[in-house]
Protein backbone atom coordinates (compact mmCIF):
# COMPACT_ATOMS: atom_id res chain seq x y z
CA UNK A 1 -5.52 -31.62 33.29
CA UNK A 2 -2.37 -31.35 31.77
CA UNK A 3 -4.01 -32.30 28.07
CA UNK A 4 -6.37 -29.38 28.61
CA UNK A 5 -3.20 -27.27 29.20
CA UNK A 6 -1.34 -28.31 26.14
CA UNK A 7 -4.26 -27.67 24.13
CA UNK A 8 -5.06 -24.56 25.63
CA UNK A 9 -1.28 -23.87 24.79
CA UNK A 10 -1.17 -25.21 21.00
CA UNK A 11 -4.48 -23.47 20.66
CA UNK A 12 -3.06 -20.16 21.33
CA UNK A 13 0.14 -20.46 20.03
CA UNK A 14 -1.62 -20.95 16.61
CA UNK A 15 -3.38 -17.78 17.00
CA UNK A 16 0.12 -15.97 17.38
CA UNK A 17 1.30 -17.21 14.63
CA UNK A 18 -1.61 -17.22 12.43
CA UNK A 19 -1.26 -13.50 13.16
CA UNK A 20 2.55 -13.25 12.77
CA UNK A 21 1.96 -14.74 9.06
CA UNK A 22 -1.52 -12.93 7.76
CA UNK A 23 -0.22 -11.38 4.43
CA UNK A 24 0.31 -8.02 3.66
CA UNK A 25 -2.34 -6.33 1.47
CA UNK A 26 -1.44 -3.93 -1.55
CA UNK A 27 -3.81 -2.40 -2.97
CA UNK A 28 -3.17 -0.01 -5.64
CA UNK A 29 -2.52 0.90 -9.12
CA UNK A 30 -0.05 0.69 -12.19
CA UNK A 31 2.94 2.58 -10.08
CA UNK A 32 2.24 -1.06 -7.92
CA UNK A 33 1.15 -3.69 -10.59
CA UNK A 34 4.76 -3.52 -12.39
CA UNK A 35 3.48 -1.24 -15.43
CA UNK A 36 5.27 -2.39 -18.72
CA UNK A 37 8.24 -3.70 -16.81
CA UNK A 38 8.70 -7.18 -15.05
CA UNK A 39 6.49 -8.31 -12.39
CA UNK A 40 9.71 -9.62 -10.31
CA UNK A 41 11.21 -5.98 -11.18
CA UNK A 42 8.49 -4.31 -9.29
CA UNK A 43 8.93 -2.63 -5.85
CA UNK A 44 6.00 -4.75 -4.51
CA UNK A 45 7.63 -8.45 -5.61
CA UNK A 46 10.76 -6.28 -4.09
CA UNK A 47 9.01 -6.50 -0.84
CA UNK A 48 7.50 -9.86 -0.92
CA UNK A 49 11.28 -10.60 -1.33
CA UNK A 50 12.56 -8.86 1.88
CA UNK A 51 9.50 -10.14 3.74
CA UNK A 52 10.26 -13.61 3.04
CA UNK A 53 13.36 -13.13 5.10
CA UNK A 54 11.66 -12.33 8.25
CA UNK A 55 10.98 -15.21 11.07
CA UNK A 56 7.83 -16.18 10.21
CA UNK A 57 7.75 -14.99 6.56
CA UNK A 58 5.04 -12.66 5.82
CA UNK A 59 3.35 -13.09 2.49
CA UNK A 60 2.22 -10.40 0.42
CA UNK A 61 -0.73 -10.10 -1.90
CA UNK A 62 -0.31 -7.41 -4.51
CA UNK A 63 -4.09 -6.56 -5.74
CA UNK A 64 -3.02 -3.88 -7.99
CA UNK A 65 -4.70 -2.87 -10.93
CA UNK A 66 -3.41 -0.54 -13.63
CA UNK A 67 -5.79 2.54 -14.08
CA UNK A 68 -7.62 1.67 -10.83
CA UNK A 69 -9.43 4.36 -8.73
CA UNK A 70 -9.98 4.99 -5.61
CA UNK A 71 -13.97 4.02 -6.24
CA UNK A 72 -12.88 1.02 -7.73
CA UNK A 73 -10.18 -0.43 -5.56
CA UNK A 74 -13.23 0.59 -2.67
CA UNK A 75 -15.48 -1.98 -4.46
CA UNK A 76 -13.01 -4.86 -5.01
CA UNK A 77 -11.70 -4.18 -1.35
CA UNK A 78 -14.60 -6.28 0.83
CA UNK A 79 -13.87 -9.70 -1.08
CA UNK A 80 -10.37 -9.15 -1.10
CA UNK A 81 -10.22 -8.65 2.68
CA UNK A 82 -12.50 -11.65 3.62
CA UNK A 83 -10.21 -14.06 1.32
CA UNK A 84 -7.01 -12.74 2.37
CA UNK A 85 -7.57 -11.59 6.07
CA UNK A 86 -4.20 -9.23 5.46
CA UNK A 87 -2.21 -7.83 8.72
CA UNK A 88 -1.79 -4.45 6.96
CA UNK A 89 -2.92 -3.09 3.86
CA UNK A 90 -0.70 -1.22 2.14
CA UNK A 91 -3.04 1.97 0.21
CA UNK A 92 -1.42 3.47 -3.01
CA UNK A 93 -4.40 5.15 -5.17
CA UNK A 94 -5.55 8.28 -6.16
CA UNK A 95 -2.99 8.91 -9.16
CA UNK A 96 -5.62 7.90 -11.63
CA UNK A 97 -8.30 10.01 -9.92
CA UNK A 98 -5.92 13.35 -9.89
CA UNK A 99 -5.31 12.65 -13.68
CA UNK A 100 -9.00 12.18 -14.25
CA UNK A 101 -9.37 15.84 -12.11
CA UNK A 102 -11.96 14.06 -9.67
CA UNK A 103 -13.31 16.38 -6.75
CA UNK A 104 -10.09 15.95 -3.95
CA UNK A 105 -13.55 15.47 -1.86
CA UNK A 106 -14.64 12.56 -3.64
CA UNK A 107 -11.04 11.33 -3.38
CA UNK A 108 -10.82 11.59 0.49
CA UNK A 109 -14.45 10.19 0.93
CA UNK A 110 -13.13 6.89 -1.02
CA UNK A 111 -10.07 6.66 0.70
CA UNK A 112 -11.76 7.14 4.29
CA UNK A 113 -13.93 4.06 3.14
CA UNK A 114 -10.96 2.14 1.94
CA UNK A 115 -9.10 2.86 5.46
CA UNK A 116 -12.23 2.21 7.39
CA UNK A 117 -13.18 -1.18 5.50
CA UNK A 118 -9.78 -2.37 6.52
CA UNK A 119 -9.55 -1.83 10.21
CA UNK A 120 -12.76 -2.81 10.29
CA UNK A 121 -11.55 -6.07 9.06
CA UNK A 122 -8.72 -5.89 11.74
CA UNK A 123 -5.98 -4.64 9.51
CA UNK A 124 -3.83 -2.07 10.15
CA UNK A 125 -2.94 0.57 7.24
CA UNK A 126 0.21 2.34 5.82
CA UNK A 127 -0.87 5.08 3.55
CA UNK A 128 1.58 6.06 0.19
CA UNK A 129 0.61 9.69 -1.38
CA UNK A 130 1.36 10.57 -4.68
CA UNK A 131 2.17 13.99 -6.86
CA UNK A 132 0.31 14.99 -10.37
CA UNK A 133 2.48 16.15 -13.23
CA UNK A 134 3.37 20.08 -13.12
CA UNK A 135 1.08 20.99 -15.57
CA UNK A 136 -2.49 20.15 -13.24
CA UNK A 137 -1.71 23.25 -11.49
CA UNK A 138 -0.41 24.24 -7.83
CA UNK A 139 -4.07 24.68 -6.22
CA UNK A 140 -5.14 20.80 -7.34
CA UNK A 141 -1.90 19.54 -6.84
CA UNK A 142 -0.98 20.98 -3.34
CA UNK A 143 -4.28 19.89 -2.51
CA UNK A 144 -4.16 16.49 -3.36
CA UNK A 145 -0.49 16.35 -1.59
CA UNK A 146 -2.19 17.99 1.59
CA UNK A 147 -5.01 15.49 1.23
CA UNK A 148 -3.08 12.80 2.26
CA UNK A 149 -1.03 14.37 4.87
CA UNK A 150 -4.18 15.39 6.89
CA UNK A 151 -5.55 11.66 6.19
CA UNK A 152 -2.37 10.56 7.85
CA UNK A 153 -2.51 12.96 10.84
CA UNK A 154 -6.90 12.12 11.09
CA UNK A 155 -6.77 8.47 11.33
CA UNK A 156 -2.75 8.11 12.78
CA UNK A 157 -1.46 6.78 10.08
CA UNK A 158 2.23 5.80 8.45
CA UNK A 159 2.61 7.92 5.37
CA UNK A 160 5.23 7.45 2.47
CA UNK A 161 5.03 11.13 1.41
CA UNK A 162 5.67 10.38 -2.27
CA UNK A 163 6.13 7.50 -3.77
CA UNK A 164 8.22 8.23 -6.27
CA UNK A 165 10.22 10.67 -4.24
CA UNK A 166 14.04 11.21 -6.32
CA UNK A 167 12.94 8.84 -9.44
CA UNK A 168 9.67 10.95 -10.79
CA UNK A 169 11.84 13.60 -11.72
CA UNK A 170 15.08 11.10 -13.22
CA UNK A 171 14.49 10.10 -16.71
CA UNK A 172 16.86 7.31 -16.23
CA UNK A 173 14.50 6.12 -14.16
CA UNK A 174 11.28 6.90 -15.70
CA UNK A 175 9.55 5.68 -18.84
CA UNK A 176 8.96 7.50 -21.63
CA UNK A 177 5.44 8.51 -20.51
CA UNK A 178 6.68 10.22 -17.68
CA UNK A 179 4.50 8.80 -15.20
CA UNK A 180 6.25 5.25 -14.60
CA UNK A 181 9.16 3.97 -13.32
CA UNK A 182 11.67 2.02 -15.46
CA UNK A 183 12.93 -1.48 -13.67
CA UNK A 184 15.92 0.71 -12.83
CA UNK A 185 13.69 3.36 -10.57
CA UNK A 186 12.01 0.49 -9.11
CA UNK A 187 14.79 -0.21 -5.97
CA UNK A 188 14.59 4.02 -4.93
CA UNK A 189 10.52 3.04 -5.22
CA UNK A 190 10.84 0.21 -3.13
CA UNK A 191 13.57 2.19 -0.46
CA UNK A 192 10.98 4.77 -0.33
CA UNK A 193 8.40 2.70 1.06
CA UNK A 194 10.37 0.35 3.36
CA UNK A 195 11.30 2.94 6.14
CA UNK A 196 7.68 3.40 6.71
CA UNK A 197 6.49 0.08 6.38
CA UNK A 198 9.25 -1.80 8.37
CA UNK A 199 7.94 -0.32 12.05
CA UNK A 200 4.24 -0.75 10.90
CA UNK A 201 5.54 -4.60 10.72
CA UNK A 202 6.87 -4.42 13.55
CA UNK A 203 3.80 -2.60 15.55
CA UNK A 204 1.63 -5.96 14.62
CA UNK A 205 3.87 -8.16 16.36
């Protein structure tokens, strides 16, 4: 009796913590993968850094790809969450597509799939929104910020408004092609995301 209690215990107990220590999933694009700077300068290695503080750590997996869509992040996603079985995915995409001028339709059907996919799996989701460059004009670029707002709101999700929210606009923290952060901007990147990834942490405990 008291050995089918202890492994009834241990047996559970492993579940918790199997839980408490499934990584964290990022899954986005150059403004994630480090672009031209140092990996360990980036604001994702930034997090893997805080998160190996916590009790468990919490590993992350940074699947990042520089000039990767929102179609193609969708196709890499199934394998990627049946190796890594990730607590949360972290979604950062849609730069390349608003660059590219894809349909915001198009974008939102991908992304739905993407969020989807990965609850699906049992993950839970933080969503990070982007802005285009000035010069895409104030109907595509409202839209696309809108986009992700009323993605948040649909599905109840965290949202980082804007990623690069006080460096985009900093040249001192921007490379010259105006679209990526120096290893300076990447701490304001990384203090952008935390505030709304922290509690979603916390929520899967």
């Amino acid at each position: 009796m008291i050995g089918r209690i202890l492994g009834l215990f241990l047996l559970v107990f492993t579940g918790i913590a199997g839980a408490a220590t499934r990584p964290v999933l990022v899954l986005g694009d150059s403004l994630s993968a480090a672009y031209r700077i140092s990996p360990d300068a980036g604001w994702v290695h930034l997090l893997e850094q805080r998160l190996q503080q916590s009790t468990p750590p919490r590993p992350v997996v940074n699947a990042s790809i520089s000039g990767e869509t929102t179609a193609g992040a969708l196709a890499r996603l199934p394998p990627l969450l049946a190796e890594h079985k990730p607590a949360l995915v972290v979604v950062e995409l849609g730069a390349n597509d608003g660059l590219r001028g894809l349909a915001l339709p198009e974008i939102r059907t991908n992304l739905t799939r993407i969020i989807t996919a990965s609850r699906d799996a049992g993950a839970a989701v933080v969503l990070i929104g982007i802005e285009l460059p000035i010069n895409y004009g104030p109907q595509y670029r409202d839209g696309l910020r809108s986009l992700y707002r009323d993605m948040a709101q649909e599905f109840n999700l965290p949202l980082v408004p804007f990623l690069l929210d006080g460096v985009a606009l900093d040249p001192e923290l921007m490379q010259d092609d105006g679209l990526h952060p120096r290893a300076e901007g990447e701490p304001k990147v990384f203090a952008n995301v935390w505030p709304v990834l922290e509690p979603a942490l916390k929520a899967l405990r």
